[in-house]
Protein backbone atom coordinates (compact mmCIF):
# COMPACT_ATOMS: atom_id res chain seq x y z
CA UNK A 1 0.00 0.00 0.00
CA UNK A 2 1.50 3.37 -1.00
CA UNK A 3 2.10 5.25 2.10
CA UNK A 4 -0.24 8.32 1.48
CA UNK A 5 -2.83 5.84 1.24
CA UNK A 6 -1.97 3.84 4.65
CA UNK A 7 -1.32 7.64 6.19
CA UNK A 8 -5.06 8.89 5.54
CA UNK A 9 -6.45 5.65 6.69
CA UNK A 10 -4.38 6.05 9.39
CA UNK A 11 -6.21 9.34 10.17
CA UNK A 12 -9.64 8.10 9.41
CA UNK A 13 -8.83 5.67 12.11
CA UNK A 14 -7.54 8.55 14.74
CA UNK A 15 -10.65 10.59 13.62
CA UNK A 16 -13.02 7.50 14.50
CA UNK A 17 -11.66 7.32 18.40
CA UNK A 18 -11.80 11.13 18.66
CA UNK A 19 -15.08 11.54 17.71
CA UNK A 20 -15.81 8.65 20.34
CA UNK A 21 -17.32 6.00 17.72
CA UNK A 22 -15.90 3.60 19.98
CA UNK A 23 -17.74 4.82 23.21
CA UNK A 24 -20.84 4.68 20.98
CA UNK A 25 -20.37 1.12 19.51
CA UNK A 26 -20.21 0.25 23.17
CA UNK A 27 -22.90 1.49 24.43
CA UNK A 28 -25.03 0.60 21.80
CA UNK A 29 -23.79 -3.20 22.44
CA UNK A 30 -24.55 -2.62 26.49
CA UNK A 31 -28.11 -1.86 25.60
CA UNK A 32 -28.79 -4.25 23.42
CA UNK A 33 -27.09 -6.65 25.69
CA UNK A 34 -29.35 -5.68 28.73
CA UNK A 35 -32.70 -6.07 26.13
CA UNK A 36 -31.93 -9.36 24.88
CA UNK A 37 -31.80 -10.66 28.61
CA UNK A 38 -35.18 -8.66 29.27
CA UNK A 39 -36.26 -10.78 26.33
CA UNK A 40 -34.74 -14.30 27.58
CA UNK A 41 -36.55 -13.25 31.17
CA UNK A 42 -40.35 -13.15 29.53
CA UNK A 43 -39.77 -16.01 27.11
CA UNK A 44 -42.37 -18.55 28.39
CA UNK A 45 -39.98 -21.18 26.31
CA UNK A 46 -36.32 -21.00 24.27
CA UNK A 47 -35.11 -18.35 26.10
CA UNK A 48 -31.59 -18.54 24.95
CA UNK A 49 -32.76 -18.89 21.45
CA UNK A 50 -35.20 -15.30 21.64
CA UNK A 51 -32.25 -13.90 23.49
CA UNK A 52 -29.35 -14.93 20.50
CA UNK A 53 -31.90 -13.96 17.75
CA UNK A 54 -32.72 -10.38 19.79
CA UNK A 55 -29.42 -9.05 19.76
CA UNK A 56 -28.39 -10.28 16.70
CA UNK A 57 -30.52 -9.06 14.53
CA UNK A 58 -30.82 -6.15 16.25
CA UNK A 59 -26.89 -5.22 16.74
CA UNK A 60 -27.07 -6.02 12.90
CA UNK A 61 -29.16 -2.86 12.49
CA UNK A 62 -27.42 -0.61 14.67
CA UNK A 63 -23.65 -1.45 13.33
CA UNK A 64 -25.18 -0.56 9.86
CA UNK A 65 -26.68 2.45 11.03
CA UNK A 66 -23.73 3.67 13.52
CA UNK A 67 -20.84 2.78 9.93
CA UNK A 68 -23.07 4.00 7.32
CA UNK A 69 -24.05 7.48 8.98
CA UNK A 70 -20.02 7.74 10.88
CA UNK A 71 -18.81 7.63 6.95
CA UNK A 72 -21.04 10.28 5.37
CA UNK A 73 -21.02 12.95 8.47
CA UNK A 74 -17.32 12.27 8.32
CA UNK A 75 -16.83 13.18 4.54
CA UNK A 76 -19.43 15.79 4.94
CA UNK A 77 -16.89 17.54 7.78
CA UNK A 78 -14.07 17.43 5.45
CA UNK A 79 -16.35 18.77 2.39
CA UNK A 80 -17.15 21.83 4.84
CA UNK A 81 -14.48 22.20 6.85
CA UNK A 82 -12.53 22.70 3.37
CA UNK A 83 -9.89 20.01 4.89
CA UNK A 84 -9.97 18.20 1.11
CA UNK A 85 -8.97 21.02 -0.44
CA UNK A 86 -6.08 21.60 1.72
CA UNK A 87 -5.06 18.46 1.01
CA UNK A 88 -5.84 18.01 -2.78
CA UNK A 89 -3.44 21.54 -2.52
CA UNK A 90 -0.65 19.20 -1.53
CA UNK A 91 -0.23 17.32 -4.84
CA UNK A 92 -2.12 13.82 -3.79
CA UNK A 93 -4.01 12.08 -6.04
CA UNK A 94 -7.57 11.69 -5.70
CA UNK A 95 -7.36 8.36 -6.53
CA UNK A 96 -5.20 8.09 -3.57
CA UNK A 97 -7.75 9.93 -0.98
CA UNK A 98 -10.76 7.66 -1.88
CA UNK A 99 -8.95 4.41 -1.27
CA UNK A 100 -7.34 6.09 1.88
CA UNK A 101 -10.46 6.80 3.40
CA UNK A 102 -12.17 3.82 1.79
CA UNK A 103 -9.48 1.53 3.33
CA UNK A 104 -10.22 3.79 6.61
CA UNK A 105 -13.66 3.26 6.60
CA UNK A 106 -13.06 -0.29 6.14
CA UNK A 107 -10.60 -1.16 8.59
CA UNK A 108 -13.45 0.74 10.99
CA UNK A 109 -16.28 -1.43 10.01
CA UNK A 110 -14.10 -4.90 10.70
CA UNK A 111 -13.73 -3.46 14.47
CA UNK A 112 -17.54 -2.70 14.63
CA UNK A 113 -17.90 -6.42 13.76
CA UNK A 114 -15.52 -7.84 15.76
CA UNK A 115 -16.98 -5.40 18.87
CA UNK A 116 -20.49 -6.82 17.73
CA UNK A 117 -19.92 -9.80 17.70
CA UNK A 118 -18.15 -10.56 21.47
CA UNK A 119 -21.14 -11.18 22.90
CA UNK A 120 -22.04 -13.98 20.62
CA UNK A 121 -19.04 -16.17 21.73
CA UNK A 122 -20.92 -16.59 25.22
CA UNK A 123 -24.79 -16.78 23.78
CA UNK A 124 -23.88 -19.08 20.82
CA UNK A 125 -21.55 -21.60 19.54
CA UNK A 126 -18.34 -20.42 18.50
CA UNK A 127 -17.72 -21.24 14.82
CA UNK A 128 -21.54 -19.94 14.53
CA UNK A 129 -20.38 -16.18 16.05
CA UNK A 130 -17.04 -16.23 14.07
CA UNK A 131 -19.27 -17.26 10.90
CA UNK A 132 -21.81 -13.86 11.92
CA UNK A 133 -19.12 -11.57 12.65
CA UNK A 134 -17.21 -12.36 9.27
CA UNK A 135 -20.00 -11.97 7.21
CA UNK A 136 -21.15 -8.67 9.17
CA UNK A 137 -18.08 -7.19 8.29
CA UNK A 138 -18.49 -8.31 4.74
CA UNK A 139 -21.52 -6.15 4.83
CA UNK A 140 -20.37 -3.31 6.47
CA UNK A 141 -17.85 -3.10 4.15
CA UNK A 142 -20.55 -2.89 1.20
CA UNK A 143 -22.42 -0.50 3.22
CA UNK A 144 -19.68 1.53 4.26
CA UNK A 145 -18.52 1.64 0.31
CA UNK A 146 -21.94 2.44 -1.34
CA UNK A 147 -21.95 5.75 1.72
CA UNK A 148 -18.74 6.51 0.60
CA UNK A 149 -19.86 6.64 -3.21
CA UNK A 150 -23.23 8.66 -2.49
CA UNK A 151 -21.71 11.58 0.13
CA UNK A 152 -19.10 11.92 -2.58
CA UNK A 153 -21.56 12.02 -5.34
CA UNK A 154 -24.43 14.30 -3.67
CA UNK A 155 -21.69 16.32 -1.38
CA UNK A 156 -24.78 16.84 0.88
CA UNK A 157 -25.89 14.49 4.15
CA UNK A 158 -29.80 14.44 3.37
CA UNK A 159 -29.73 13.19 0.13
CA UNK A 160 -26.67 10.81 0.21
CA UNK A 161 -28.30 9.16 3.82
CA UNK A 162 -31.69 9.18 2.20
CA UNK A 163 -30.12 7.15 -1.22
CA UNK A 164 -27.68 5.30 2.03
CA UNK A 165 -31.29 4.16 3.77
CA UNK A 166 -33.28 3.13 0.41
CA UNK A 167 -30.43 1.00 -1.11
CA UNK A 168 -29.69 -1.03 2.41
CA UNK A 169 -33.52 -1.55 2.62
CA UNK A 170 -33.90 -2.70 -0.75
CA UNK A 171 -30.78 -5.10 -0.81
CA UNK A 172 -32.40 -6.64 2.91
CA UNK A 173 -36.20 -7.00 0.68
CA UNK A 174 -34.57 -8.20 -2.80
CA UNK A 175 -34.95 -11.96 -2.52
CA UNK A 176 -38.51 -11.62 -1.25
CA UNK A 177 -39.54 -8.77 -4.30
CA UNK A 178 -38.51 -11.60 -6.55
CA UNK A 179 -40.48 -14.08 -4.93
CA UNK A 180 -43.45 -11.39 -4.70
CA UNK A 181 -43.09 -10.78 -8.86
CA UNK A 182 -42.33 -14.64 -9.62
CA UNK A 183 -45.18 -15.81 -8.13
CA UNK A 184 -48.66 -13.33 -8.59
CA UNK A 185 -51.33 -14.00 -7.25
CA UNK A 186 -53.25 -12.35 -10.02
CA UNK A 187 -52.29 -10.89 -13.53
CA UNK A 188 -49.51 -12.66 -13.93
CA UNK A 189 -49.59 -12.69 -17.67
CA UNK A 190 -50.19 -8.73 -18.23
CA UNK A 191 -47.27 -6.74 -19.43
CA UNK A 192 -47.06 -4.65 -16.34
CA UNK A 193 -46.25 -7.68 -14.47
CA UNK A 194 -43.71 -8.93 -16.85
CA UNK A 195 -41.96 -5.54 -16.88
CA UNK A 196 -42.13 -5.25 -13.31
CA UNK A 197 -40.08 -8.58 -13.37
CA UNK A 198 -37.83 -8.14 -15.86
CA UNK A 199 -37.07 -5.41 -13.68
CA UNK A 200 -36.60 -6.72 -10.61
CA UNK A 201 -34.38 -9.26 -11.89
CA UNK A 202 -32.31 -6.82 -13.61
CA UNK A 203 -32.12 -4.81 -9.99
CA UNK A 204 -30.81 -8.63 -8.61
CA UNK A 205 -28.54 -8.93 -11.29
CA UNK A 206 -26.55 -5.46 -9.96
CA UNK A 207 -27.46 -5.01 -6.82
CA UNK A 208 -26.56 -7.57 -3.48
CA UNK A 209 -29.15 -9.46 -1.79
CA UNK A 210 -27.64 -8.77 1.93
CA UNK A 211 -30.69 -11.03 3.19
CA UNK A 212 -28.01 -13.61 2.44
CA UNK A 213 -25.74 -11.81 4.69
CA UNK A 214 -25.18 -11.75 8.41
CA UNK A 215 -28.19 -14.69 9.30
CA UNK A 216 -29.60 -15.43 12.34
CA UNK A 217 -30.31 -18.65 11.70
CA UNK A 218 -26.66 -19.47 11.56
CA UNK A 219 -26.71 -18.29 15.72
CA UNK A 220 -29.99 -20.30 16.80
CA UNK A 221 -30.21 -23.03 14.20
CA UNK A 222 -27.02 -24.58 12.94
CA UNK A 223 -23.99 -22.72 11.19
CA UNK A 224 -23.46 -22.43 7.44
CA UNK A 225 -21.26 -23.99 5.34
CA UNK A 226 -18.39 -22.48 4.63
CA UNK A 227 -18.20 -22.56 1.03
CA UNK A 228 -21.16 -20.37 1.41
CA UNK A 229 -18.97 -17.67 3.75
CA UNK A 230 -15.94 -17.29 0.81
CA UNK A 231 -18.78 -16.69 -2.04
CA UNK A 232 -20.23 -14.06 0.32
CA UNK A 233 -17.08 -12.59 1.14
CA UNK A 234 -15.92 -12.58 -3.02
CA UNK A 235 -19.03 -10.86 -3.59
CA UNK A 236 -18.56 -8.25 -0.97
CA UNK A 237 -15.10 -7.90 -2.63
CA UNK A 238 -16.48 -7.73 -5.92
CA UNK A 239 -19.13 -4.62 -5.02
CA UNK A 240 -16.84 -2.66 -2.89
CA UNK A 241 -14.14 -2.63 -5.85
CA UNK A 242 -16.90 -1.43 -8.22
CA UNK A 243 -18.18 0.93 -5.80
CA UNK A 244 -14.40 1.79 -5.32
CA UNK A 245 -14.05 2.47 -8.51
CA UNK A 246 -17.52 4.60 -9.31
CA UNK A 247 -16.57 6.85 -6.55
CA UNK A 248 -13.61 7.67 -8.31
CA UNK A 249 -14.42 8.20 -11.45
CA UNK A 250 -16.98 10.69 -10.24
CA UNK A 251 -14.41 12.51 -7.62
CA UNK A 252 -11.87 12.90 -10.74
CA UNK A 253 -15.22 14.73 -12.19
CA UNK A 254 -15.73 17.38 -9.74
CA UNK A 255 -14.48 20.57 -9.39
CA UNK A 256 -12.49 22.33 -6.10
C-alpha cells in the first residue's frame, strides 16, 4: 500500500476514536445486551434462542446504522471544513484519498464487527459467532462503500443518507420482491407484471441481496457452510471494488 494511502487511513482511524465512535459502539452493544436478557426473562420457552436472535438481529441494524451514517457525516466535515482542499493543494491524487479513506472506513467497520460480535461467543456456539461476525463485516464493508460513493456524489448528508437508507432496505427486501413478482397471485400474464419482473431481476442482477448476509439462523439453528462464507465474502469484494471504482471516477469529475 502506497504510504499516502496507509497515512489517511491512518487518520480516518484517529478521527473514528476522537469523535468517540468507539464509546458509541459500546454502548449501543450494552443496551442491546441488557434487552436481549429482558427478552430471555419473559420467554415462556427458548429463552436462549429469543435472546441470540434479539441481539443479533438487532446489533445487525445498529452497526449498519452507527458505519453508514459515521462515513457520510465524516466526509461531509471534510467537504465543509474545506480540509480536502487543503489536502488536494498538496499534490495527492484523488485516486489516492478515496482508497485512503475507503481503506479507513473499512478497517473501521471490521472493528464494529468484531466489537459486535463478542457477545455472541458466550450466547452461541463459537464457529456460529465467528461465521456472523465475518460476514457482518463483509456487509459493512458494502455498506460503508456504497456511503462513501453517495456523500461523494451528492456532497450533501440528506440526500446521500436518504439514497444510504433506500439502497440497504432494498438489498435486505430483494430476494422476497422476486419471490413477490415470480409468483402473482393475479395478472400474472399482463405486461405490467412482466416488466415489473424483468425489472426486478435486472435490480438482482446489480445489486446484493444482503438477506443472504449476516443470518440469524446461523446463531440459533445450525452454522453455514463455509463454502457459502468465501462466495459471500468474493461478492462483498467484488461490489466494494466497483463501488471503489464509481466513486472515483466521479471525484476525478468534480471541481475544487
Amino acid at each position: 500500500m502506497d504510504s499516502r494511502i496507509a497515512a489517511i487511513a491512518r487518520y480516518t482511524l484517529l478521527e473514528a476514536l476522537r469523535t468517540r465512535l468507539a464509546a458509541l459502539v459500546l454502548v449501543t452493544l450494552l443496551l442491546l445486551l441488557a434487552a436481549s436478557f429482558f427478552v430471555e426473562s419473559i420467554s415462556v420457552t427458548e429463552g436462549a434462542r429469543f435472546q441470540t436472535g434479539f441481539y443479533a438481529a438487532s446489533m445487525r441494524l445498529a452497526a449498519v446504522f452507527i458505519a453508514a451514517v459515521y462515513v457520510l457525516v465524516s466526509i461531509t466535515r471534510e467537504f465543509n471544513d474545506k480540509n480536502l482542499d487543503v489536502l488536494l493543494a498538496l499534490d495527492l491524487p484523488r485516486s489516492h484519498y478515496v482508497l485512503g479513506k475507503l481503506a479507513g472506513f473499512l478497517a473501521i467497520a471490521v472493528l464494529i464487527a468484531a466489537a459486535a460480535s463478542l457477545p455472541l461467543a458466550w450466547l452461541a456456539p463459537v464457529p456460529a459467532a465467528l461465521q456472523w461476525a465475518g460476514s457482518l463485516a463483509a456487509e459493512l464493508a458494502i455498506v460503508v462503500a456504497f456511503a462513501l460513493f453517495c456523500v461523494v456524489t451528492f456532497n450533501q448528508l440528506t440526500p446521500a443518507a436518504s439514497l444510504v437508507v433506500a439502497f440497504y432496505v432494498l438489498c435486505r427486501a430483494l430476494t422476497a420482491i422476486r419471490l413477490m413478482s415470480a409468483h402473482p397471485l393475479t395478472g400474472a400474464d399482463t405486461f405490467s407484471h412482466q416488466a415489473i419482473q424483468y425489472m426486478v431481476d435486472a435490480l438482482a442482477l446489480v445489486m446484493p441481496a444482503l438477506d443472504m448476509w449476516t443470518q440469524t439462523a446461523w446463531l440459533v439453528d445450525q452454522p453455514a457452510p463455509w463454502p457459502t462464507l468465501a462466495e459471500l465474502a468474493a461478492l462483498s469484494a467484488l461490489y466494494v471494488a466497483l463501488l471503489a471504482g464509481a466513486t472515483m471516477f466521479d471525484f476525478y469529475r468534480k471541481n475544487f
